[in-house]
C-alpha atoms as a PDB file:
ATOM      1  CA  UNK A   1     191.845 107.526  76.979  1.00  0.00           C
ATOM      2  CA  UNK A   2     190.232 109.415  73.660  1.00  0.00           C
ATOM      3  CA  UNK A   3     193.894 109.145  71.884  1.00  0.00           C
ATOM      4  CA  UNK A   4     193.033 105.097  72.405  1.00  0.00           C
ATOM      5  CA  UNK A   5     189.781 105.443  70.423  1.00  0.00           C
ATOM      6  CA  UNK A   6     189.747 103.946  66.705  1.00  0.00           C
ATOM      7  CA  UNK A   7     188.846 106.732  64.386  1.00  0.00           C
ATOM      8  CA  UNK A   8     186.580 103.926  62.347  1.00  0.00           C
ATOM      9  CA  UNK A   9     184.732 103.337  65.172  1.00  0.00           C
ATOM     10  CA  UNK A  10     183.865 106.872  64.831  1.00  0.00           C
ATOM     11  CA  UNK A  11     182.993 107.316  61.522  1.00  0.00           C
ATOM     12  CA  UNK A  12     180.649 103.955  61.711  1.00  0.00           C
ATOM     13  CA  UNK A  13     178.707 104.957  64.650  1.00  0.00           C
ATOM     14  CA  UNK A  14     178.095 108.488  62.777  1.00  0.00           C
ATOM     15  CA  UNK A  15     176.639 106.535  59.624  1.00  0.00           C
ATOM     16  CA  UNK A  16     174.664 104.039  61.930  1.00  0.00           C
ATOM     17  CA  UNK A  17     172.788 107.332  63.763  1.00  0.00           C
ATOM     18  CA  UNK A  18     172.391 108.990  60.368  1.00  0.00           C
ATOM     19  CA  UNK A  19     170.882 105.737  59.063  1.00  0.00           C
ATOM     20  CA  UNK A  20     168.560 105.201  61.365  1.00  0.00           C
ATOM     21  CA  UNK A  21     167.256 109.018  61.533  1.00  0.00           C
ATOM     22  CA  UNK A  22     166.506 108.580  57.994  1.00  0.00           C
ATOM     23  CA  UNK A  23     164.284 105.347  58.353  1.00  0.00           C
ATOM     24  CA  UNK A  24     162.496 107.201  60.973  1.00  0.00           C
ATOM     25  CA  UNK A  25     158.900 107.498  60.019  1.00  0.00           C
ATOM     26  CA  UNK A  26     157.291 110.441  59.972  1.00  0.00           C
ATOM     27  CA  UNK A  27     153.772 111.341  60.012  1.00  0.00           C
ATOM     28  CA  UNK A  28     151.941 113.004  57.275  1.00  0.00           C
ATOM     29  CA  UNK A  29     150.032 115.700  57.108  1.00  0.00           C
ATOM     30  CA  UNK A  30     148.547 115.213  53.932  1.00  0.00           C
ATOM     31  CA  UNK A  31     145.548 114.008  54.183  1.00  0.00           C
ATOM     32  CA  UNK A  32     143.791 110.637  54.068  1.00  0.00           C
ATOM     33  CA  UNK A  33     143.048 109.089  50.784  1.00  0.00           C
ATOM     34  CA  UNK A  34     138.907 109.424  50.807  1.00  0.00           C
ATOM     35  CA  UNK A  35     136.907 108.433  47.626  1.00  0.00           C
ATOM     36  CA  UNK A  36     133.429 107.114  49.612  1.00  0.00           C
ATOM     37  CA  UNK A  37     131.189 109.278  51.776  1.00  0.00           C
ATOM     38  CA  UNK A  38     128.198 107.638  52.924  1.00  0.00           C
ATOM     39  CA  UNK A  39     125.181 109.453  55.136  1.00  0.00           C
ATOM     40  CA  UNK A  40     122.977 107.492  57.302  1.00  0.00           C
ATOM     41  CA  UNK A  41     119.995 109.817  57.930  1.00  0.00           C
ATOM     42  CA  UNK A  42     117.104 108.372  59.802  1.00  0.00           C
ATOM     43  CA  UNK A  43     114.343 109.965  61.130  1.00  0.00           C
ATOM     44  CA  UNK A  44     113.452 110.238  64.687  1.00  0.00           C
ATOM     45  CA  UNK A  45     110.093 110.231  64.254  1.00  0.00           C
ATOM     46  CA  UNK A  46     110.342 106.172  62.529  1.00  0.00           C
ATOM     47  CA  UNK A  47     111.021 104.893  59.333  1.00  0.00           C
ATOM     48  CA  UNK A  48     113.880 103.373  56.933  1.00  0.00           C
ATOM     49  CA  UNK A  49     117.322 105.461  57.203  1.00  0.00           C
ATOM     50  CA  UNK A  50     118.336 107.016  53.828  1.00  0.00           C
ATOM     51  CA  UNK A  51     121.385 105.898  52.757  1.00  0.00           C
ATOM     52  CA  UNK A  52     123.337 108.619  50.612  1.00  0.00           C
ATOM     53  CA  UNK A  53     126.464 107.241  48.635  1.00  0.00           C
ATOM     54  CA  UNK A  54     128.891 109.907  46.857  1.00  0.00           C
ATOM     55  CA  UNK A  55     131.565 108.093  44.934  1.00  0.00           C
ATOM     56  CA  UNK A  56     135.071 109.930  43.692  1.00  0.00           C
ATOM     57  CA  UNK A  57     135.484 108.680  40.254  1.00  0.00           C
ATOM     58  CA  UNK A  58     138.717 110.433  39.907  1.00  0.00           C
ATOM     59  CA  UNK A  59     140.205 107.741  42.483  1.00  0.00           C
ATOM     60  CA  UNK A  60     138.480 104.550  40.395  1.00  0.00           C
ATOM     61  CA  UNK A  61     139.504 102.171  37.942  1.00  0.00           C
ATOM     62  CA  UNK A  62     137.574 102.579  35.056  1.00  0.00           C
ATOM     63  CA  UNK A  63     134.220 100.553  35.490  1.00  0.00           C
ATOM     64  CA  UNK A  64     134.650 100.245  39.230  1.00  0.00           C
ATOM     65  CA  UNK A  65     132.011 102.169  40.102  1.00  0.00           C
ATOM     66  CA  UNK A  66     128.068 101.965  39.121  1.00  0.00           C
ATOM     67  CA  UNK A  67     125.811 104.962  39.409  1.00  0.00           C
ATOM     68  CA  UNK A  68     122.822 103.261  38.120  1.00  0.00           C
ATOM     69  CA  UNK A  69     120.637 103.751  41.517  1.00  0.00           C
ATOM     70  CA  UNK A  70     120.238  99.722  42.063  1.00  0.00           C
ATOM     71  CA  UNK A  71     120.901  99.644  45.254  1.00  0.00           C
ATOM     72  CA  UNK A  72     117.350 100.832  46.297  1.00  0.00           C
ATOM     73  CA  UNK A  73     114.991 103.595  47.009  1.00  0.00           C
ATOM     74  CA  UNK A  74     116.402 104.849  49.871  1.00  0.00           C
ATOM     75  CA  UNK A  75     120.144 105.142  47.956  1.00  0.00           C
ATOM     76  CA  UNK A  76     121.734 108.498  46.260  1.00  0.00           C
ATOM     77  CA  UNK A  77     124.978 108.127  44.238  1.00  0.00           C
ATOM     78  CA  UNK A  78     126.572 111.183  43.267  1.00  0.00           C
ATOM     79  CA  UNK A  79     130.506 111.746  41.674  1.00  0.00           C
ATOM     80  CA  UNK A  80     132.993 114.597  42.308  1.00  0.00           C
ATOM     81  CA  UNK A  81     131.126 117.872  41.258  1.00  0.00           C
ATOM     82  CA  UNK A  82     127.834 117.090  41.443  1.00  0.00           C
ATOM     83  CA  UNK A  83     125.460 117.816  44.016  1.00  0.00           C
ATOM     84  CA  UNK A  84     123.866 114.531  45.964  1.00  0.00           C
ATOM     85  CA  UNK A  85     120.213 115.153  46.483  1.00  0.00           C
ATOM     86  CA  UNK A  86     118.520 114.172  49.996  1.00  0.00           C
ATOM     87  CA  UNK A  87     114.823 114.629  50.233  1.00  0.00           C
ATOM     88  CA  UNK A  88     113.904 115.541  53.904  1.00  0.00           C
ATOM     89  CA  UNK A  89     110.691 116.340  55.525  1.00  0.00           C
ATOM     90  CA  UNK A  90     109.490 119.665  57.298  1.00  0.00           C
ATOM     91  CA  UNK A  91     109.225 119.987  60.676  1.00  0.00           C
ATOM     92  CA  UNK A  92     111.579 116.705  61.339  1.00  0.00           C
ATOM     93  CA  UNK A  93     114.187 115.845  63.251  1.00  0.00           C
ATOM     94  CA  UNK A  94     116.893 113.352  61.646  1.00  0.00           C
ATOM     95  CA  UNK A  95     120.023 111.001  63.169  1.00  0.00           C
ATOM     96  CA  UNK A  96     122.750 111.576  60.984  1.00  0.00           C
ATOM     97  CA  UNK A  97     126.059 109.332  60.949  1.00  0.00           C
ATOM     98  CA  UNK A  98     128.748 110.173  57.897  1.00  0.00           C
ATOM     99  CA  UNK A  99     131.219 107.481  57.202  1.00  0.00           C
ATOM    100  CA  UNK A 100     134.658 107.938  55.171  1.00  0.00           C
ATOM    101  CA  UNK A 101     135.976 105.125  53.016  1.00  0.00           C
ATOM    102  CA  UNK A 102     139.112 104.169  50.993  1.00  0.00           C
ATOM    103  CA  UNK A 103     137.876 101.519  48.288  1.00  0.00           C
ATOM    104  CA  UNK A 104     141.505 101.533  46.703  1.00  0.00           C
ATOM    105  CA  UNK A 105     143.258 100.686  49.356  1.00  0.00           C
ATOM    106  CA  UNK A 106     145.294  97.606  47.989  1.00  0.00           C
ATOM    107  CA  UNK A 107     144.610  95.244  51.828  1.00  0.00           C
ATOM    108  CA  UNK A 108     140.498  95.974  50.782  1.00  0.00           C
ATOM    109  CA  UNK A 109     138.223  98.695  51.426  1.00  0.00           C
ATOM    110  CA  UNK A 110     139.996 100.918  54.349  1.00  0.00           C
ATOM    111  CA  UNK A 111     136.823 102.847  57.080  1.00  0.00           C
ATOM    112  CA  UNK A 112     139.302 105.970  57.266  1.00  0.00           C
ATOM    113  CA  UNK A 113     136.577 106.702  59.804  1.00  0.00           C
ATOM    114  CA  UNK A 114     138.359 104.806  62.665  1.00  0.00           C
ATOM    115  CA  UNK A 115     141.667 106.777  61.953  1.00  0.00           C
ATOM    116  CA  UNK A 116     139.666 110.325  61.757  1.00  0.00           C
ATOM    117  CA  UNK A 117     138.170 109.237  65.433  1.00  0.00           C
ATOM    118  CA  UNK A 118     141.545 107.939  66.486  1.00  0.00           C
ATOM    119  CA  UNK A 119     143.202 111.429  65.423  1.00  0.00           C
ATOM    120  CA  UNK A 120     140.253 113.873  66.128  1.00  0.00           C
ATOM    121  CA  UNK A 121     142.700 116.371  67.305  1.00  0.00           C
ATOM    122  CA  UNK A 122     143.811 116.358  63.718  1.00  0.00           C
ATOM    123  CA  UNK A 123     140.428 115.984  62.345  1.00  0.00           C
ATOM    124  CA  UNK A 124     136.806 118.478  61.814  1.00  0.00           C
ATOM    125  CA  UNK A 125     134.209 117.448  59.857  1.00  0.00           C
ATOM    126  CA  UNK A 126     131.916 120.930  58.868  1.00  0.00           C
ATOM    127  CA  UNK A 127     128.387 121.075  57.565  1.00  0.00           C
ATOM    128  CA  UNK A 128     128.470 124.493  55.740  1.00  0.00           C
ATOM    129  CA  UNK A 129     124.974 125.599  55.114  1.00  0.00           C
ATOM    130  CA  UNK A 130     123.968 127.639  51.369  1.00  0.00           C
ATOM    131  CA  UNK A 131     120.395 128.936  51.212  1.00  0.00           C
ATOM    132  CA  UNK A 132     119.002 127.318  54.536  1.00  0.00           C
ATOM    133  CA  UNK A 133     116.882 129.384  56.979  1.00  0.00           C
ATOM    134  CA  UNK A 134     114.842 127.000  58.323  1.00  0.00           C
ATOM    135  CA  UNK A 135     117.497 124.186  59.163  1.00  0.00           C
ATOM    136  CA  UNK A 136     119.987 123.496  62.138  1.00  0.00           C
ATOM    137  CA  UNK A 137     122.545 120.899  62.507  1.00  0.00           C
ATOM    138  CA  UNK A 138     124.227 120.203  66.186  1.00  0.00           C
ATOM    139  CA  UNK A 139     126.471 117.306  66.856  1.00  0.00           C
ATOM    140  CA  UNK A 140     124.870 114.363  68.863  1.00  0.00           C
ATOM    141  CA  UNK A 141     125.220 113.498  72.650  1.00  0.00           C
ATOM    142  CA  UNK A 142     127.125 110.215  71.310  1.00  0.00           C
ATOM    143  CA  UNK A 143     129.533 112.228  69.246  1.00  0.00           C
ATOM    144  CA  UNK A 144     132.591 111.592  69.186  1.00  0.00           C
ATOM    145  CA  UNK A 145     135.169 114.160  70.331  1.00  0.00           C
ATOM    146  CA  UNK A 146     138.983 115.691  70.604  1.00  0.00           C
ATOM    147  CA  UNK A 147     141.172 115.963  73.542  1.00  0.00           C
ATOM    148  CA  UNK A 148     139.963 119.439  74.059  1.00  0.00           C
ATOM    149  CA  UNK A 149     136.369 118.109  74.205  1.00  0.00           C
ATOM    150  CA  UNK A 150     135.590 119.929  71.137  1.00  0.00           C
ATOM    151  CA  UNK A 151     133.138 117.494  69.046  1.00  0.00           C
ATOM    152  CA  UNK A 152     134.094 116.495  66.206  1.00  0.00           C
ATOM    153  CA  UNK A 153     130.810 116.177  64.058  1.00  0.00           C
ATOM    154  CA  UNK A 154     130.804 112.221  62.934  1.00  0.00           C
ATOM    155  CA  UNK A 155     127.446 111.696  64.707  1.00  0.00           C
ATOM    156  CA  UNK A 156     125.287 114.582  64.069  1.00  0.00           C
ATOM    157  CA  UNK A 157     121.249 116.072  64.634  1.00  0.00           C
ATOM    158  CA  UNK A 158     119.539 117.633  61.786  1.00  0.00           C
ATOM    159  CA  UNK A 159     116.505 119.750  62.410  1.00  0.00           C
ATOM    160  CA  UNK A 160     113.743 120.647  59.633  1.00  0.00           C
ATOM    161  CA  UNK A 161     111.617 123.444  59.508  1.00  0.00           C
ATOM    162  CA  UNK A 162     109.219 124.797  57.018  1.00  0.00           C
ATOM    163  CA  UNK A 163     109.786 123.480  53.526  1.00  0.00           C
ATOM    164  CA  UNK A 164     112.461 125.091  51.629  1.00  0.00           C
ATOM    165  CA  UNK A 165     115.212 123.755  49.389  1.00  0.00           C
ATOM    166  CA  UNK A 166     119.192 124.482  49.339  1.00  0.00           C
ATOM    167  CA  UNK A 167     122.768 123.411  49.437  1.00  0.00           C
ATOM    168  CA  UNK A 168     124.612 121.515  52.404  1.00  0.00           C
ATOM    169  CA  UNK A 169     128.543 121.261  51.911  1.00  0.00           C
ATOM    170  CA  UNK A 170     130.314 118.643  53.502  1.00  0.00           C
ATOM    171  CA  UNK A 171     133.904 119.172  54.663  1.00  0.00           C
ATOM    172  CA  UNK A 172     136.386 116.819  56.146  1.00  0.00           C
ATOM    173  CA  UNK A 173     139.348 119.217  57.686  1.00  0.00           C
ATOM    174  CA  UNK A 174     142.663 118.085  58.037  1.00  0.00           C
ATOM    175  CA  UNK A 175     144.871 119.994  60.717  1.00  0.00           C
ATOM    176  CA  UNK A 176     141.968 122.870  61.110  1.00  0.00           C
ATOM    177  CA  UNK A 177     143.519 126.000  63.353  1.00  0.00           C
ATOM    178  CA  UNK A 178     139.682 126.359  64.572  1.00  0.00           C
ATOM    179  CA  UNK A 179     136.671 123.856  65.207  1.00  0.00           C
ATOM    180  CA  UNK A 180     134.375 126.703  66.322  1.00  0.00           C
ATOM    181  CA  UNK A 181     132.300 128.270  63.182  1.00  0.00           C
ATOM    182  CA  UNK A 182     129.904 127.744  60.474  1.00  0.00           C
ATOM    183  CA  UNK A 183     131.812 128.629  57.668  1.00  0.00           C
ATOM    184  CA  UNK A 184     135.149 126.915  55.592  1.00  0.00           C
ATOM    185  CA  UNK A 185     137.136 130.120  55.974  1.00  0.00           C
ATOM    186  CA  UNK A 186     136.860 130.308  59.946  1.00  0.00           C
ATOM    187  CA  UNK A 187     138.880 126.631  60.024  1.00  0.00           C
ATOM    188  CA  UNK A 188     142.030 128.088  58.059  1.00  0.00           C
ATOM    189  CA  UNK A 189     144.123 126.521  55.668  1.00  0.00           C
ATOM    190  CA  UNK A 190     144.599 123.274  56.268  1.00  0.00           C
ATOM    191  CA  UNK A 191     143.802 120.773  53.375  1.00  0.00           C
ATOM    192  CA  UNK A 192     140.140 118.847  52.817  1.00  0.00           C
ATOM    193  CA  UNK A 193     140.520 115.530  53.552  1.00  0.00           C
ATOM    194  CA  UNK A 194     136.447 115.443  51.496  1.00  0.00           C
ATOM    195  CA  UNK A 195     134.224 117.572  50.174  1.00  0.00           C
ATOM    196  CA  UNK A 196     131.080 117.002  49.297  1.00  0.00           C
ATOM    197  CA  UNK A 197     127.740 119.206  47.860  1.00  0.00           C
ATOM    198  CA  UNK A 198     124.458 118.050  49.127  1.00  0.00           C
ATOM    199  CA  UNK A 199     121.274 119.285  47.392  1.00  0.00           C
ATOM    200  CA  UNK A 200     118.841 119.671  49.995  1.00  0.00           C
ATOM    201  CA  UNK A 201     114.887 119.474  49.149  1.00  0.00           C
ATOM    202  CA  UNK A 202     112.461 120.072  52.224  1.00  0.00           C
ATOM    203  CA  UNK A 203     108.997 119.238  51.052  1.00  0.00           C
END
């Protein structure tokens, strides 16, 4: 039966399989495109949320983005190496909610939030604390979490003590080999989706 078989037929199955294993997607571990951070801090004890804006400049069109500080009181812009101040008060206790953003995307702005909650087994965000001693920060009951139930730090408590000032940095983790520490070095190599310097001032 084999000696019957056309050799062409062969030969244009072969190129059909090859074809199609090369239009296969596959997924990328790269990163997601992030070039908007925005903290929602509100206080438990009342009060207007702060609303904390850092902007990447290196991912805008010239004149896209506007760091005059009209968007309000309660607003902080900051760009890529500079440090976003947040004014906080002692003795508090504060609802924080970080949200990730794509403004470039070319459909409109892209909330790369949803996909970092979709994929939190491929996802950390870290709070790495510089010069603190008087300041915690646990995830929230609501957080969101993997399929390991390890939270994954999108909905987060911050707790105030005596005054003091310092440095929070902000770290989305792509691919982390841990999600248990308080340091960048403890998560391994795997790339920063974000990162972001906070200037803390407790007062």
């Amino acid at each position: 039966m084999l000696k019957n078989i056309n050799p062409l037929f062969i030969i244009a199955s072969l190129l059909i399989i090859t074809s199609c294993s090369k239009d296969d997607p596959e997924h990328s571990h790269e990163g997601e495109l992030i070039d908007k951070v925005t903290l929602t801090i509100t206080n438990q004890a009342g009060g207007d949320p702060q609303i904390i804006i850092w902007e990447d400049d290196d991912h805008a069109d010239e004149g896209d983005h506007d760091h005059d500080h009209d968007h309000g009181d309660d607003d902080d812009h900051g760009d890529e190496g500079e440090h976003v101040e947040i004014d906080l008060a002692p003795n508090s206790t504060y609802d924080v909610e970080v949200k990730f953003e794509n403004t470039k995307n070319p459909d409109g702005v892209e909330n790369v939030t949803l996909e970092v909650i979709e994929e939190a087994d491929e996802h950390h965000v870290l709070y790495e604390l510089v010069g603190l001693s008087n300041f915690t920060i646990v995830s929230a009951e609501d957080d969101y979490e993997d399929s390991e139930g390890n939270a994954l730090n999108i909905k987060t408590v911050w707790t105030t003590g005596a005054a003091e000032s310092g440095d929070i940095r902000l770290y989305l983790i792509h691919d982390p080999d841990s999600k248990i520490g308080t340091t960048r070095a403890v998560f391994g190599d795997g790339p920063n989706d974000a990162e972001v310097d906070y200037e803390i001032h407790i007062e």
